[in-house]
N, C-alpha and C. Protein backbone atom coordinates (compact mmCIF):
# COMPACT_ATOMS: atom_id res chain seq x y z
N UNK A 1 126.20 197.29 15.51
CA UNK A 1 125.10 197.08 14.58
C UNK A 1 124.70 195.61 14.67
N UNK A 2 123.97 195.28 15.95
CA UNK A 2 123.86 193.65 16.12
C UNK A 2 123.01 193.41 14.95
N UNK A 3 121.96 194.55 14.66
CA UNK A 3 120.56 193.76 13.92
C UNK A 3 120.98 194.00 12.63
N UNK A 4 120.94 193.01 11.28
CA UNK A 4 120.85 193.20 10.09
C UNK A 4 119.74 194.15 9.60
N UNK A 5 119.38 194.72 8.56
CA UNK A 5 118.17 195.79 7.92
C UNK A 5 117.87 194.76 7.09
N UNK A 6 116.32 194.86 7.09
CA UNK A 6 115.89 193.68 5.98
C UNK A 6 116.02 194.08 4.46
N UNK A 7 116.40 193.82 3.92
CA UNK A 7 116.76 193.89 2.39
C UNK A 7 116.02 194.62 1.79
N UNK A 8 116.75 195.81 1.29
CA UNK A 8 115.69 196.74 0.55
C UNK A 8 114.40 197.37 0.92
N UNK A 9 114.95 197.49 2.20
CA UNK A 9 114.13 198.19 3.12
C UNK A 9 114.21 200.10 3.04
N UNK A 10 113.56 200.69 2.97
CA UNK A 10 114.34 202.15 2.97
C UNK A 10 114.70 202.55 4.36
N UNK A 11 115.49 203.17 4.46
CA UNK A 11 116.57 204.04 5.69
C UNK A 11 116.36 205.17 5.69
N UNK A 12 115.65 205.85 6.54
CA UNK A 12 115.41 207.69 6.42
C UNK A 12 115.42 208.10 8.08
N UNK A 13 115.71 209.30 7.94
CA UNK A 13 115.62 209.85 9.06
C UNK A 13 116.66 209.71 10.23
N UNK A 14 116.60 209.53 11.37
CA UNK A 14 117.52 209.43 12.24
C UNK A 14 118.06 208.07 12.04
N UNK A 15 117.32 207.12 11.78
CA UNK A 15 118.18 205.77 11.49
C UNK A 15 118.96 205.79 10.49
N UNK A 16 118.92 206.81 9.41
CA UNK A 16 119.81 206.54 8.50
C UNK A 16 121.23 207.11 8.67
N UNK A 17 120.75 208.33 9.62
CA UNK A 17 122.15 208.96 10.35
C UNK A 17 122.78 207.83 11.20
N UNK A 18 122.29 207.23 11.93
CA UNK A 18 122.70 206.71 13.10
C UNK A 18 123.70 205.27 12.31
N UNK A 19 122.89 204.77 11.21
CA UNK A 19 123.37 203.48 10.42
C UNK A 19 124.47 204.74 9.75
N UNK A 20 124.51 205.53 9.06
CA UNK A 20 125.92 206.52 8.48
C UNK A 20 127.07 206.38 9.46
N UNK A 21 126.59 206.95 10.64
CA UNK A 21 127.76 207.02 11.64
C UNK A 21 128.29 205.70 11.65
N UNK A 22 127.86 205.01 11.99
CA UNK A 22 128.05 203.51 11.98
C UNK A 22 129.18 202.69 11.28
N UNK A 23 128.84 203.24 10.42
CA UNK A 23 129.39 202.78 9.09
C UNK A 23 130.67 203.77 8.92
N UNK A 24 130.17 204.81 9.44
CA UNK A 24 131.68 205.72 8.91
C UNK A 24 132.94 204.95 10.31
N UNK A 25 132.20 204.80 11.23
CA UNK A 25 133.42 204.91 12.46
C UNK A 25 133.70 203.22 11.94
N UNK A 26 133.44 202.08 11.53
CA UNK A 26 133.83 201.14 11.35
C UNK A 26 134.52 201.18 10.31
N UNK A 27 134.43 202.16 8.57
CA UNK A 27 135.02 201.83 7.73
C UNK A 27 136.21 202.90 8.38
N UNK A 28 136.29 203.84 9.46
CA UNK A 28 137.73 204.75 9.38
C UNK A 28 137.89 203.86 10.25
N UNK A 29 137.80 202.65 10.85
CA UNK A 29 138.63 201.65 11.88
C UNK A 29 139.40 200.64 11.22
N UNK A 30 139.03 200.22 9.37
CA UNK A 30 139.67 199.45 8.75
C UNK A 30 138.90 198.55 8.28
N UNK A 31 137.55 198.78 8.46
CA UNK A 31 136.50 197.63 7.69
C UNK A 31 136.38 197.95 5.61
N UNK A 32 136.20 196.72 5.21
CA UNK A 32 135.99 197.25 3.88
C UNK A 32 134.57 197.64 3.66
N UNK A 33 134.07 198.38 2.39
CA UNK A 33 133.12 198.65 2.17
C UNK A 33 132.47 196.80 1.90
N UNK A 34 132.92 195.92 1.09
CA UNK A 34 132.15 194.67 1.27
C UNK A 34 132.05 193.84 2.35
N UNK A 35 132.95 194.01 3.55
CA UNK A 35 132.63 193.33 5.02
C UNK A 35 131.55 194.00 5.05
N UNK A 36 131.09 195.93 5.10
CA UNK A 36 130.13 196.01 6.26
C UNK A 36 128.76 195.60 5.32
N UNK A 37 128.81 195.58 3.95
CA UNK A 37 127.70 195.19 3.33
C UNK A 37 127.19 194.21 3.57
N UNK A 38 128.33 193.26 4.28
CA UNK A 38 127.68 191.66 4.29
C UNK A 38 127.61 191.87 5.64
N UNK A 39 127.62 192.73 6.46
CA UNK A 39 127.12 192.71 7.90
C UNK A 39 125.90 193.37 8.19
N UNK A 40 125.96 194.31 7.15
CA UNK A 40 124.40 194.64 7.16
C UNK A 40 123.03 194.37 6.47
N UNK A 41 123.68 193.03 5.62
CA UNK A 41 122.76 192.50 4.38
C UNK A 41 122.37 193.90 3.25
N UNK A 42 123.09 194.83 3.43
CA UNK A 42 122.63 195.54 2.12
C UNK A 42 123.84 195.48 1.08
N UNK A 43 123.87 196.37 0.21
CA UNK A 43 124.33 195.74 -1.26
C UNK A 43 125.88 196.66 -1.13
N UNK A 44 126.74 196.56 -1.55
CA UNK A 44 127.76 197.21 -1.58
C UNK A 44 127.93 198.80 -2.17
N UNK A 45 127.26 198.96 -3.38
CA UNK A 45 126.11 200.05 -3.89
C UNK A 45 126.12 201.52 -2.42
N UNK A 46 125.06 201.01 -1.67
CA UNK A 46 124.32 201.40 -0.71
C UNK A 46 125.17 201.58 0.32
N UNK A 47 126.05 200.74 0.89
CA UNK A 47 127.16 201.05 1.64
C UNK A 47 127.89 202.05 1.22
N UNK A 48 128.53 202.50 -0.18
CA UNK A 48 129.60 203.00 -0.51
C UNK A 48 128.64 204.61 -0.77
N UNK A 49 127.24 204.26 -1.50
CA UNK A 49 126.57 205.87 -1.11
C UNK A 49 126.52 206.60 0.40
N UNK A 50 126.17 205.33 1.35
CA UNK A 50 126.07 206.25 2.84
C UNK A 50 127.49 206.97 3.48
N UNK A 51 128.66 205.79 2.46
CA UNK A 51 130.41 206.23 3.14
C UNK A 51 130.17 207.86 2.30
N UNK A 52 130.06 207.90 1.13
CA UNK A 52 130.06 208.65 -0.03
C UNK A 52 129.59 210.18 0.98
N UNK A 53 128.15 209.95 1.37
CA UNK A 53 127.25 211.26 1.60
C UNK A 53 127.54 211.56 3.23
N UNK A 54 128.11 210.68 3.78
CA UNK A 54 128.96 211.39 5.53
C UNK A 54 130.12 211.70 5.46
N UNK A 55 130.40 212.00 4.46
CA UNK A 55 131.85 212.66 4.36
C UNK A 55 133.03 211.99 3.60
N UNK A 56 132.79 210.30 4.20
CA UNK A 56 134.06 209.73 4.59
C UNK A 56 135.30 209.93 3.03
N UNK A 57 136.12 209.86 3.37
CA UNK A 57 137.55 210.07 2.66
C UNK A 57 137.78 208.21 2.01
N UNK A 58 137.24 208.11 0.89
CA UNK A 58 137.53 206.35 0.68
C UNK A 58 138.66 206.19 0.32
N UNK A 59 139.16 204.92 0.79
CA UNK A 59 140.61 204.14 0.27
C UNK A 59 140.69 204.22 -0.85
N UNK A 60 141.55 203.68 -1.60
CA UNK A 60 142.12 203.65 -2.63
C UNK A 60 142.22 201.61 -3.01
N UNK A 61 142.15 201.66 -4.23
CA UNK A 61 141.69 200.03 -4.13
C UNK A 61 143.12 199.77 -3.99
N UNK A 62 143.03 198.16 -3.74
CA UNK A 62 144.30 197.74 -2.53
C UNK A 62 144.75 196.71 -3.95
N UNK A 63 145.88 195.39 -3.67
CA UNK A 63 146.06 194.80 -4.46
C UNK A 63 147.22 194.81 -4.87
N UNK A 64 147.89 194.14 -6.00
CA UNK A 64 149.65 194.25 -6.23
C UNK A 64 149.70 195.13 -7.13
N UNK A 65 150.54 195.84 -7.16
CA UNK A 65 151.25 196.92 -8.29
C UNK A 65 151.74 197.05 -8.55
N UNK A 66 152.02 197.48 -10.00
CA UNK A 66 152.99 197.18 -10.97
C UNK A 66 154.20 198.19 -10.88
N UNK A 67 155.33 198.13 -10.96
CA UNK A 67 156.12 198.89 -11.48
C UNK A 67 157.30 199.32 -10.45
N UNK A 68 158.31 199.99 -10.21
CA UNK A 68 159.54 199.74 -9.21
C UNK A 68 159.21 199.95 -8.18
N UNK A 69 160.23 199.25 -7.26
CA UNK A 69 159.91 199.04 -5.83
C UNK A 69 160.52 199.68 -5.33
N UNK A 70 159.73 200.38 -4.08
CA UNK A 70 160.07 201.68 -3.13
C UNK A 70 162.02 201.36 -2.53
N UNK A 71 162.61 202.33 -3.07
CA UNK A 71 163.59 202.06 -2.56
C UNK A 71 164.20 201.94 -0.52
N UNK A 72 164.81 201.03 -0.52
CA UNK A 72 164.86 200.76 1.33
C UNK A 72 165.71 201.77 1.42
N UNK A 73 164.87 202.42 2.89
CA UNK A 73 165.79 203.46 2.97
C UNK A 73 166.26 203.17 4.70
């Protein structure tokens, strides 16, 4: 996805598939939903509807957590 989308531009049709795919094969490679927003200048919003409506399976938010630690096995 060399080219940014100009801001608040609408996305329909085959480009919006083609920007979906896009987006799906980079966020199931390990991208976050706010890297690809800031790679595509659109809003995080808009990213997480196109992950949302191609299927994709979203993470789970990341971060420290509380409470006992996995025992070593």
């Amino acid at each position: 996805m060399a080219e940014t989308l100009k801001k608040g531009s609408r996305v329909t049709g085959a480009a919006r598939e083609k920007l979906a795919a896009d987006l799906k094969k980079k966020y199931d490679s390990g991208a976050s939903i706010r890297a690809l927003a800031e790679e595509t200048g659109r809003s995080y919003g808009f990213v997480h509807r196109m992950l949302s409506e191609s299927g994709v399976n979203l993470r789970g938010r990341g971060g420290a957590t509380r409470g006992k630690k996995a025992a070593s096995a």
